[in-house]
Protein backbone atom coordinates (compact mmCIF):
# COMPACT_ATOMS: atom_id res chain seq x y z
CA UNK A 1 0.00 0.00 0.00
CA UNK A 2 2.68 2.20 0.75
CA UNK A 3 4.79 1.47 -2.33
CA UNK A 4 1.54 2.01 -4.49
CA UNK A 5 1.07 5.98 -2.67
CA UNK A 6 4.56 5.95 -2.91
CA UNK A 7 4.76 5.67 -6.73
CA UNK A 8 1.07 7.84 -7.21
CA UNK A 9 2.79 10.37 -5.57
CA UNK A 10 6.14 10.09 -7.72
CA UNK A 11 3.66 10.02 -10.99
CA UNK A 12 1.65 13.29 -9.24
CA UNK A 13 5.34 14.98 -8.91
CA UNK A 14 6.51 14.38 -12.20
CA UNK A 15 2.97 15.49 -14.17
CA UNK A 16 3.59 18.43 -11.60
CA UNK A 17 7.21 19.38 -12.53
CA UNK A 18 6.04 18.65 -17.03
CA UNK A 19 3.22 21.19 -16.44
CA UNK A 20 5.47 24.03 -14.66
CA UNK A 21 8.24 23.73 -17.34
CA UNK A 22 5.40 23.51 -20.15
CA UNK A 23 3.80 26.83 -18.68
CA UNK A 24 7.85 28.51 -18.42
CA UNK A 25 8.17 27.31 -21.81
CA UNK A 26 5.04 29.14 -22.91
CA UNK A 27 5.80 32.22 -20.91
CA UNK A 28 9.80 32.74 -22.54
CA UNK A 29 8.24 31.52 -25.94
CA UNK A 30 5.87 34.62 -26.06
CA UNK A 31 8.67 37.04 -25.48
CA UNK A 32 11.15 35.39 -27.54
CA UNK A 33 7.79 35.96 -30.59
CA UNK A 34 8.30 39.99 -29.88
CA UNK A 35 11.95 39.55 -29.11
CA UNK A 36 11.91 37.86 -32.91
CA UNK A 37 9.16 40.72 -34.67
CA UNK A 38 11.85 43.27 -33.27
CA UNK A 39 14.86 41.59 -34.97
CA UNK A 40 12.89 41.68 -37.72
CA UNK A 41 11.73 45.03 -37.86
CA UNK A 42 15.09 46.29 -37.37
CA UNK A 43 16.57 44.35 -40.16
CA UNK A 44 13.69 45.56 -43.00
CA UNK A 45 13.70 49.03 -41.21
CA UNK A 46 17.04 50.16 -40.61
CA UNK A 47 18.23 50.19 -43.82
CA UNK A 48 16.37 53.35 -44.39
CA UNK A 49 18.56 55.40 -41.33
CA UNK A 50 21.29 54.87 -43.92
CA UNK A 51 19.36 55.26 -47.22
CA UNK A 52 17.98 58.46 -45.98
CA UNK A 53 19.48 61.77 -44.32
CA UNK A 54 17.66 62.06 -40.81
CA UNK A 55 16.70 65.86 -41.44
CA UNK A 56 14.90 64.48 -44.44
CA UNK A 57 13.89 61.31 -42.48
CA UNK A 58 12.55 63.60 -39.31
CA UNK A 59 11.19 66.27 -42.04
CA UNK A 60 7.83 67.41 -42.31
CA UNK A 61 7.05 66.38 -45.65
CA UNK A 62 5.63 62.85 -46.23
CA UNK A 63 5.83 62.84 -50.26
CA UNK A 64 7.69 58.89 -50.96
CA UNK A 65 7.07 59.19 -54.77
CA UNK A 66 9.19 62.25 -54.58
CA UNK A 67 11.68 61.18 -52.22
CA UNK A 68 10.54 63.45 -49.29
CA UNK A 69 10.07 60.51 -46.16
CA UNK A 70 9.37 62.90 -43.02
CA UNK A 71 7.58 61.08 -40.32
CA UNK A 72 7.15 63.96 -38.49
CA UNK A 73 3.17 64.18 -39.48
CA UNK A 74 2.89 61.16 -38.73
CA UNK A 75 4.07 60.60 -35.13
CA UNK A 76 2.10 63.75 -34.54
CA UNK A 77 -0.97 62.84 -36.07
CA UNK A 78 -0.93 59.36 -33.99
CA UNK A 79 0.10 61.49 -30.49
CA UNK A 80 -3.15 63.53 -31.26
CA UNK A 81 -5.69 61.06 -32.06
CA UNK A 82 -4.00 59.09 -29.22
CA UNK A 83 -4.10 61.85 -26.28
CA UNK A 84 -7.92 63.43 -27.77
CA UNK A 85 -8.62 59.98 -27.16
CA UNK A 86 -7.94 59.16 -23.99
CA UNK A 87 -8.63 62.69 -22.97
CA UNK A 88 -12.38 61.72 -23.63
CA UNK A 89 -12.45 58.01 -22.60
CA UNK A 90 -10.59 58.08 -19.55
CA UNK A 91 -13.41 60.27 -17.23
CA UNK A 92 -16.08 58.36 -19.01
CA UNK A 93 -14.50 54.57 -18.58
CA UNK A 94 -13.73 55.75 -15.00
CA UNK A 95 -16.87 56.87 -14.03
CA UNK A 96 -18.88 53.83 -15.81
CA UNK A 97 -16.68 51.72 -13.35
CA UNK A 98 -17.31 53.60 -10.41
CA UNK A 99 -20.98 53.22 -11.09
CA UNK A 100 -20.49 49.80 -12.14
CA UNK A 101 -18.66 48.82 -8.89
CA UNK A 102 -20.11 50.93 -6.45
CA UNK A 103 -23.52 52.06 -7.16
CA UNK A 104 -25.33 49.75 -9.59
CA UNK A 105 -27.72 47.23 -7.64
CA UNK A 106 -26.55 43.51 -7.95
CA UNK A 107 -28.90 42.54 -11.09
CA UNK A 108 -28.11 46.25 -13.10
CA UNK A 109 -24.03 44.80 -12.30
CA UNK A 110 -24.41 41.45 -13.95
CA UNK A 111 -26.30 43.05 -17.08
CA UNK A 112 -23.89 46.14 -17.55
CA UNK A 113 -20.86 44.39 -17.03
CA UNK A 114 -21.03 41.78 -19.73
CA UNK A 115 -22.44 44.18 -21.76
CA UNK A 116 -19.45 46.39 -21.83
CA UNK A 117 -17.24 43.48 -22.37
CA UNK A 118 -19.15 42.72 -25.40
CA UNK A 119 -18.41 46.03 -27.03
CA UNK A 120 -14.56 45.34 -27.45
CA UNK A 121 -15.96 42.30 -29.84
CA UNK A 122 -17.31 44.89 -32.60
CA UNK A 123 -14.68 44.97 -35.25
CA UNK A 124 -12.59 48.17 -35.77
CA UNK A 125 -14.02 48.06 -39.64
CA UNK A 126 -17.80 48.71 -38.51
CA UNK A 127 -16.86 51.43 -36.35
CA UNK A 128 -14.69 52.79 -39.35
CA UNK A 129 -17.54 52.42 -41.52
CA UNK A 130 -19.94 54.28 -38.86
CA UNK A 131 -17.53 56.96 -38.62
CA UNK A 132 -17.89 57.58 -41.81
CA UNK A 133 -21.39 57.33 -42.84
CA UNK A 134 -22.87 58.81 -39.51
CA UNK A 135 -20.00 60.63 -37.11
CA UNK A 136 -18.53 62.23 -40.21
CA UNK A 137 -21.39 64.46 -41.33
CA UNK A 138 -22.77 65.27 -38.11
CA UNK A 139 -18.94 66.97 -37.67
CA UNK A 140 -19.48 68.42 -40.98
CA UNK A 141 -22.51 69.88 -40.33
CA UNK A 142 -22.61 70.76 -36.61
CA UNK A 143 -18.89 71.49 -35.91
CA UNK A 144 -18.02 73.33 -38.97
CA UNK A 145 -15.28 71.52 -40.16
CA UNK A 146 -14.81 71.36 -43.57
CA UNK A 147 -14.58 68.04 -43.86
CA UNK A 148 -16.12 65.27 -41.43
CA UNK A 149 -12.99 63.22 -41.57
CA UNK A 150 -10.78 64.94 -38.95
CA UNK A 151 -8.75 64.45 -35.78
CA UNK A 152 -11.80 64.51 -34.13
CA UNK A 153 -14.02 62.14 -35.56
CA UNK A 154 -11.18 59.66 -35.67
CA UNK A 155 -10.38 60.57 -31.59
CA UNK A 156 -14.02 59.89 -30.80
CA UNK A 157 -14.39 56.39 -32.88
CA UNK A 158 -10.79 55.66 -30.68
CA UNK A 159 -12.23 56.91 -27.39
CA UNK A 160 -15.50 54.52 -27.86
CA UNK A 161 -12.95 51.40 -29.02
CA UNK A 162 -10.81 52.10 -25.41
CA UNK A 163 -13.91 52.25 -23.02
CA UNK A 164 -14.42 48.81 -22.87
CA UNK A 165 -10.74 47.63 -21.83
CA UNK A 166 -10.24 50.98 -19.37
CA UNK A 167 -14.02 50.29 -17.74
CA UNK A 168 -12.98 46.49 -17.50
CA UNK A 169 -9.86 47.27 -16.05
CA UNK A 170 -10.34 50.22 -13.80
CA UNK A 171 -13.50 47.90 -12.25
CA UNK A 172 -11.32 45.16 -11.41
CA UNK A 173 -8.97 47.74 -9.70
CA UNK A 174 -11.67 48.72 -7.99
CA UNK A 175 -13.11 45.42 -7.01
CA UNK A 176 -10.18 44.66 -5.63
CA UNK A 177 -10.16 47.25 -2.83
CA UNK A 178 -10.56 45.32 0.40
CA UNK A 179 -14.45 45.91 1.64
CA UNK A 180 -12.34 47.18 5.61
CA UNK A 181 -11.46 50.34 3.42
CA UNK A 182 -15.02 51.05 2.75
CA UNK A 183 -16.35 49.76 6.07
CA UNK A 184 -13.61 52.29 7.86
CA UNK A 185 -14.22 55.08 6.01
CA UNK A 186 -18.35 55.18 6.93
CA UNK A 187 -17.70 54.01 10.24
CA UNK A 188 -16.05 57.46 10.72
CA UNK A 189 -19.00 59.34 9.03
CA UNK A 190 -18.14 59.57 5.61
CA UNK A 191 -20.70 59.57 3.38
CA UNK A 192 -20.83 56.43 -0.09
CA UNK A 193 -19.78 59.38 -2.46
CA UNK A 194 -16.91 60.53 -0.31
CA UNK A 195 -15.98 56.81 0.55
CA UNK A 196 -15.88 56.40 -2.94
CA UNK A 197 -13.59 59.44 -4.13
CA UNK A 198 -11.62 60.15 -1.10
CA UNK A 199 -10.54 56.18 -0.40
CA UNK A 200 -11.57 53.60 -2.96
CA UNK A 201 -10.28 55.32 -5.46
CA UNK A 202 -7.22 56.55 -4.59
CA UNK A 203 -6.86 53.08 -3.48
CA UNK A 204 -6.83 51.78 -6.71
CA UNK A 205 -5.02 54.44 -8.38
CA UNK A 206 -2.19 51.86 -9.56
CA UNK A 207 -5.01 50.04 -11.16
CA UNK A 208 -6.59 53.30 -13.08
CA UNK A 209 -3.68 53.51 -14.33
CA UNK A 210 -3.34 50.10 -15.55
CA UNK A 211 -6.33 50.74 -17.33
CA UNK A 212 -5.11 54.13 -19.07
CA UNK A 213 -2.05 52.60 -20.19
CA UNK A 214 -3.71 49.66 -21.96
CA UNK A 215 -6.34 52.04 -23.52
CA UNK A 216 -3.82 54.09 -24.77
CA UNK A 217 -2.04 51.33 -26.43
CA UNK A 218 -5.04 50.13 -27.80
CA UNK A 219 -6.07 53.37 -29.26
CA UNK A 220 -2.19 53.86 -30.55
CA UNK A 221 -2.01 50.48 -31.85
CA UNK A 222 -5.69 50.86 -34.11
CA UNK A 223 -4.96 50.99 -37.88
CA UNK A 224 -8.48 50.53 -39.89
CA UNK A 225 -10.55 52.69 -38.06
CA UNK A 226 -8.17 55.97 -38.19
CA UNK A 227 -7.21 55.22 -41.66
CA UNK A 228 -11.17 55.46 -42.68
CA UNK A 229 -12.44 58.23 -40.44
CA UNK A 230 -9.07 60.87 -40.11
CA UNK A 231 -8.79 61.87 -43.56
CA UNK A 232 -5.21 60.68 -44.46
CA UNK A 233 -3.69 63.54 -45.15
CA UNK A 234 -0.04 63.71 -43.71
CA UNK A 235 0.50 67.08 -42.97
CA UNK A 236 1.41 68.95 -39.12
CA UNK A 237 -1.27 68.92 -37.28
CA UNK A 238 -0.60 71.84 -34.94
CA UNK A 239 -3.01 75.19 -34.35
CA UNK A 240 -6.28 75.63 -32.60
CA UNK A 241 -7.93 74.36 -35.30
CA UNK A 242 -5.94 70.79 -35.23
CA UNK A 243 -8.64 68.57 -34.33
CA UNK A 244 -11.08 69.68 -37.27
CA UNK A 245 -9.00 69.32 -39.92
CA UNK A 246 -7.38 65.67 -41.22
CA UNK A 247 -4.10 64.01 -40.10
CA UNK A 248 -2.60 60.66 -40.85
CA UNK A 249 -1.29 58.40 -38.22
CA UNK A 250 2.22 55.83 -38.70
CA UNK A 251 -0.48 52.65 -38.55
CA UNK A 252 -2.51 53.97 -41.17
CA UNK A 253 0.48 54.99 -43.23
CA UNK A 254 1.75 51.61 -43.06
CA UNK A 255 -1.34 49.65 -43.86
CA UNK A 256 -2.60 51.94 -47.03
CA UNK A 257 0.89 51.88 -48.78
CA UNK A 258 1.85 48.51 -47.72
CA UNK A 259 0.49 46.47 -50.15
CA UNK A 260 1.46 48.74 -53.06
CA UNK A 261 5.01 49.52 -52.43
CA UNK A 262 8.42 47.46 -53.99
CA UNK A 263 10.24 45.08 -52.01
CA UNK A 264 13.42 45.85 -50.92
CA UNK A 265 12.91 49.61 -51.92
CA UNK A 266 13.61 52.52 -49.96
CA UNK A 267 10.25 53.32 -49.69
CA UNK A 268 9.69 49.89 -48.38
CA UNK A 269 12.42 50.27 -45.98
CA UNK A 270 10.75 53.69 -44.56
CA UNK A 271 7.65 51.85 -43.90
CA UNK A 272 9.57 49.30 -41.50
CA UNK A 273 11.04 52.40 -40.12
CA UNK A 274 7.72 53.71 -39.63
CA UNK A 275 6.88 50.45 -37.60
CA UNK A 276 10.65 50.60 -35.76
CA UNK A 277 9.22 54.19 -34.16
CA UNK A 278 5.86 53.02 -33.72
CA UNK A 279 7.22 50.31 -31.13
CA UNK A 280 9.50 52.30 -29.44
CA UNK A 281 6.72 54.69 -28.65
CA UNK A 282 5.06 51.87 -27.75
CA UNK A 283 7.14 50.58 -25.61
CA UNK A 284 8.62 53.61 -23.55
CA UNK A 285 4.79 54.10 -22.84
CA UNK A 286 4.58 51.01 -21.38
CA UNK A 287 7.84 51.24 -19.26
CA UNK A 288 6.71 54.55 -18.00
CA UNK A 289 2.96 53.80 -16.97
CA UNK A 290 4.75 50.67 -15.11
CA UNK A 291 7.71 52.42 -13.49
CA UNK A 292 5.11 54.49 -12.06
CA UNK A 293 3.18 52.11 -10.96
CA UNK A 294 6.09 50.50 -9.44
CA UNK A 295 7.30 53.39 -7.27
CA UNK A 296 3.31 53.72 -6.12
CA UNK A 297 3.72 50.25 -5.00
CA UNK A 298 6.91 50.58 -3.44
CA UNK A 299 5.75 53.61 -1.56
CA UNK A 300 2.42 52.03 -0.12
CA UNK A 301 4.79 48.91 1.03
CA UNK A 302 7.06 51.48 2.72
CA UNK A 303 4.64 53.23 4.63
């Protein structure tokens, strides 16, 4: 009897110890894949730091037929959209969670919460095409802009894509808020909407900002929807009157001229570039958003 546990427990071990390496092997395998879609960024794009003066490569001119390959409208455009974006989903997503979380009854919880969840399903293309046919005009024609296809409409289409992840998010920061914060904070008089501001949310502040940083990445990282509803037209977009006129952002740039552009050319090479940039940005956003969230941490284990 004892041999038999003896050798169930041996089996138990090993299926133990094949699962654990299976699950490392999984976890280095997905960051040797982006370690591997760097390497090859870098060799298709950085041809084009050599093929190309940087003054003409940082210009403000993006004209590839004619040899003029400034990104400069670009990166702009993309900050723009980006920040508008997140400008107008981040209050929104945060306050949806709030209500979610804290002041929806049980039964209006499980319907909205789903719900939400559902929304990040709808593909980018649909919301494209509804920026186009509906959001457009109604800029047009209310706003004043003299086209529909702006900064704006493309910013608003993005801010309605990034609710979903940041109200997801920022309620799961807030869910997990241990219910003695709460209790504490009425015990001393405070009322649910000052519990809620003043400590549950501060509490999960490193959470909020979670969510931010992986609605900004999703807005950043959105190609078909800004390449239908902003207009496409590279050019600076600075001036009070920015966010009504058209811009063109480094995804869109890549996936319209993509398909049509010679292999191995120096217009081909640009694009990669384009890409190179694009996941820099990327990632320094990333690293900042979690070295902040990092020192927060540090500093609430400290005190």
């Amino acid at each position: 009897m004892d041999s038999r546990e003896e050798a169930r427990a041996r089996g138990q071990h090993r299926i133990e110890l094949a699962v654990e390496s299976l699950i490392k092997v999984l976890g280095f395998s997905t960051i040797g894949f982006v370690g591997l879609i760097f390497l090859f960024l870098l060799k298709e794009g950085v041809p084009v730091f050599h093929e190309v003066p940087l003054e003409n490569l940082f210009g403000t001119r993006w004209y590839p037929t004619f040899g003029f390959f400034g990104t400069m409208p670009l990166i702009l455009g993309s900050a723009l959209v980006t920040l508008v974006a997140v400008v107008m989903a981040l209050p929104l997503g945060v306050a949806t969670a709030v209500f979610v979380r804290e002041v929806a009854p049980g039964w209006a919880r499980e319907i909205l919460k789903p719900t939400v969840e559902t929304l990040a399903g709808i593909p980018s293309v649909v919301l494209g095409f509804f920026g186009m046919t509906v959001i457009a005009p109604m800029v047009h024609r209310f706003l004043g802009a003299p086209t529909g296809l702006t900064v704006f409409t493309g910013a608003l289409i993005l801010a309605y894509m990034a609710l979903p992840t940041i109200i997801s998010v920022a309620e799961d920061a807030l869910d997990a808020v241990p219910r003695s914060y709460r209790d504490a904070a009425l015990a001393m008089g405070a009322t649910q909407w000052q519990t809620i501001w003043r400590v549950v949310v501060p509490a999960a502040r490193s959470g909020m900002a979670v969510a931010v940083m992986l609605g900004m990445g999703r807005a950043i990282g959105e190609t078909m929807t800004v390449m239908m509803v902003t207009g496409n037209a590279a050019r600076i977009p600075l001036g009070l009157d920015a966010l009504f006129k058209p811009a063109r952002t480094m995804t869109a740039t890549i996936a319209a001229e993509m398909g049509e552009v010679a292999q191995g050319s120096v217009h081909y090479h640009a694009l990669f570039g384009i890409g190179i940039i694009l996941f820099v940005l990327t990632f320094l956003i990333n690293l900042v958003a979690a070295g902040a969230i990092f020192k927060k941490q540090r500093r609430g284990g400290l005190r």
